[in-house]
C-alpha atoms as a PDB file:
ATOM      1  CA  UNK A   1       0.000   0.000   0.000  1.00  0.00           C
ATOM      2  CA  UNK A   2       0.772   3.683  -0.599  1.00  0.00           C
ATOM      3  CA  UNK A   3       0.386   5.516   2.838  1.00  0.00           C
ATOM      4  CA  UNK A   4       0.204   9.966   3.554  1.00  0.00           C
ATOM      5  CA  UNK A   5       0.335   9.553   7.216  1.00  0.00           C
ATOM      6  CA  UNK A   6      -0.720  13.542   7.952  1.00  0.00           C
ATOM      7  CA  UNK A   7      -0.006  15.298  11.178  1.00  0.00           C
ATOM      8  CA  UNK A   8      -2.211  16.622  13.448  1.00  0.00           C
ATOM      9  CA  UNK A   9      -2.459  20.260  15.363  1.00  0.00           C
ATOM     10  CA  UNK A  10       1.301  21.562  15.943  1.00  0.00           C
ATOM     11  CA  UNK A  11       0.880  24.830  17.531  1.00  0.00           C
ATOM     12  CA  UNK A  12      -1.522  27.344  18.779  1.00  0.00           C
ATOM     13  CA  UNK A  13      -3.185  28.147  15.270  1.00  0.00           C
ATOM     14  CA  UNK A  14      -3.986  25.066  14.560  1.00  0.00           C
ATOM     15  CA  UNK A  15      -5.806  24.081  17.972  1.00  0.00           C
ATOM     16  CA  UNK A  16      -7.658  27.544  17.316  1.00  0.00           C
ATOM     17  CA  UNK A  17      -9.033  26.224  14.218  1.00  0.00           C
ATOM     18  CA  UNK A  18      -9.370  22.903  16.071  1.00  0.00           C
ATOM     19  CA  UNK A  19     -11.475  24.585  18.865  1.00  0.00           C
ATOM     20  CA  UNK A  20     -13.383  26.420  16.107  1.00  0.00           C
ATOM     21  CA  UNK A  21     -15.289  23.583  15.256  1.00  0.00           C
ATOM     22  CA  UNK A  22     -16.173  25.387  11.716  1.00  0.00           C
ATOM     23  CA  UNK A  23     -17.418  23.270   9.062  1.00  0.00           C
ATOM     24  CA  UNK A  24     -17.104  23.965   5.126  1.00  0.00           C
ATOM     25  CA  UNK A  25     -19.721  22.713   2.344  1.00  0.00           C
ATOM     26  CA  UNK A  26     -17.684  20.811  -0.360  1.00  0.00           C
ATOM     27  CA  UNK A  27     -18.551  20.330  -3.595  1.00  0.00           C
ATOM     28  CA  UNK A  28     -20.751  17.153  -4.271  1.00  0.00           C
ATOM     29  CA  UNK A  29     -18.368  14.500  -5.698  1.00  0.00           C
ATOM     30  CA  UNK A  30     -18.872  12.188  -8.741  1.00  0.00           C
ATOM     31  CA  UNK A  31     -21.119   9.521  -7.993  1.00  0.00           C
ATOM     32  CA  UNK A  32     -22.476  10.669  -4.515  1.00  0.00           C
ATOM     33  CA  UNK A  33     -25.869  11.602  -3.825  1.00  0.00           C
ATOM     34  CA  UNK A  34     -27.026  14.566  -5.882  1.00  0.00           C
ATOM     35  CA  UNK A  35     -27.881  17.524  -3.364  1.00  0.00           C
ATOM     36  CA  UNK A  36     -26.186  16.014  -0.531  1.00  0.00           C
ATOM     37  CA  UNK A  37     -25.303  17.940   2.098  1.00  0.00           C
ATOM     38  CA  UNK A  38     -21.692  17.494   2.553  1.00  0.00           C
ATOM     39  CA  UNK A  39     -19.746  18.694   5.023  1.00  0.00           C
ATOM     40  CA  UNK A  40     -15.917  19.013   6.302  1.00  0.00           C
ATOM     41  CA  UNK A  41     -14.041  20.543   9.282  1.00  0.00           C
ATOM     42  CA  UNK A  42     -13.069  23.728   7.828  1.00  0.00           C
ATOM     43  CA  UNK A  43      -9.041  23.489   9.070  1.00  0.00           C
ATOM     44  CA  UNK A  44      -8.975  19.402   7.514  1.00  0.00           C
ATOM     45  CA  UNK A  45     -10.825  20.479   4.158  1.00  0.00           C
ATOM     46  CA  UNK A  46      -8.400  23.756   4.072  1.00  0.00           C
ATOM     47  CA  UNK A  47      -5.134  21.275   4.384  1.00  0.00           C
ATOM     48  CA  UNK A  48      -6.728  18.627   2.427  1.00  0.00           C
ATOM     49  CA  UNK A  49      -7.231  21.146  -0.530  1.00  0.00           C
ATOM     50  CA  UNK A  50      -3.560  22.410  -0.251  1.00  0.00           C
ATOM     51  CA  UNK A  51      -2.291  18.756  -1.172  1.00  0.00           C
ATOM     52  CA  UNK A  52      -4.242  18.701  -4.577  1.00  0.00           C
ATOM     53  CA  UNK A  53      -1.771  20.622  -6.041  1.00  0.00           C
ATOM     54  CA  UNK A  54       2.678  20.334  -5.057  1.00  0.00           C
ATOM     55  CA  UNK A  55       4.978  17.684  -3.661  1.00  0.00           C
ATOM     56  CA  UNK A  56       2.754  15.835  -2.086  1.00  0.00           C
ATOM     57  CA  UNK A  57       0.399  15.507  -5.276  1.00  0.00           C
ATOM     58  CA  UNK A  58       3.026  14.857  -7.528  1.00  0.00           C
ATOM     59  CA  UNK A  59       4.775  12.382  -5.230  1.00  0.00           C
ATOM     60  CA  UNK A  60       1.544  10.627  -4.649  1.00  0.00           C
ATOM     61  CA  UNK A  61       0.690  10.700  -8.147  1.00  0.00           C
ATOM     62  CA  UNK A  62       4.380   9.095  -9.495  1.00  0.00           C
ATOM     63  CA  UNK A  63       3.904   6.240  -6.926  1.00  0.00           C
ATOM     64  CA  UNK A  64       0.300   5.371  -7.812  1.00  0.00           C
ATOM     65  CA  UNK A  65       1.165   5.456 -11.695  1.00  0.00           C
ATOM     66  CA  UNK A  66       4.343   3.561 -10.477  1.00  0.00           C
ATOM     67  CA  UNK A  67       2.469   0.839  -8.778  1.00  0.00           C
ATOM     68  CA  UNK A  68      -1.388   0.512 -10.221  1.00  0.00           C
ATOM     69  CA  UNK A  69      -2.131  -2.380  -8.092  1.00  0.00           C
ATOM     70  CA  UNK A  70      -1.361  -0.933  -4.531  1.00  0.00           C
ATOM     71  CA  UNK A  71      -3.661   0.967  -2.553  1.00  0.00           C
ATOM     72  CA  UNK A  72      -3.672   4.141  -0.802  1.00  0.00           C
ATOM     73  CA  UNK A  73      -4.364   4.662   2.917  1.00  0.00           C
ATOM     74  CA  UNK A  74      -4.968   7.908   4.248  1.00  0.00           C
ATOM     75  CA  UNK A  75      -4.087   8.598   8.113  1.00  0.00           C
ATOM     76  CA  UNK A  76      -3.518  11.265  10.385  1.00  0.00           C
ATOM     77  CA  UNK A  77      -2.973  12.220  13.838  1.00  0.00           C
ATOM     78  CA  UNK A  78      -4.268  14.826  16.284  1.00  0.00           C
END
């Protein structure tokens, strides 16, 4: 398997956002329920949507096209 261990909060900025407790609609993705309400803690979506594009992408990326028959397994910490 293929495995982006993330971290959780470091410092005070992220246990603001932690305490927060904000939530951010996300689009609808391909396949899911049309209209669904979907929902993400706002400080997970915001990091989430920062790997899309960079090292981590790319990296990710390589090593799935590299390897088609392993999986990926997302994990993180807090």
């Amino acid at each position: 398997a293929i495995v982006l261990s993330c971290r959780g909060s470091l410092g005070l900025s992220d246990i603001l956002v932690d305490l927060l407790c904000d939530y951010e609609t996300i689009p609808t993705p391909d396949g899911a329920q049309p209209g669904g309400n979907y929902q993400a803690h706002e400080g997970m979506w915001n990091a989430a949507t920062l790997m899309q594009r960079g090292t981590v992408h790319d990296t990710l990326r390589d090593a799935l096209e590299s390897f088609p028959n392993y999986g990926l397994v997302l994990c993180g910490h807090s």
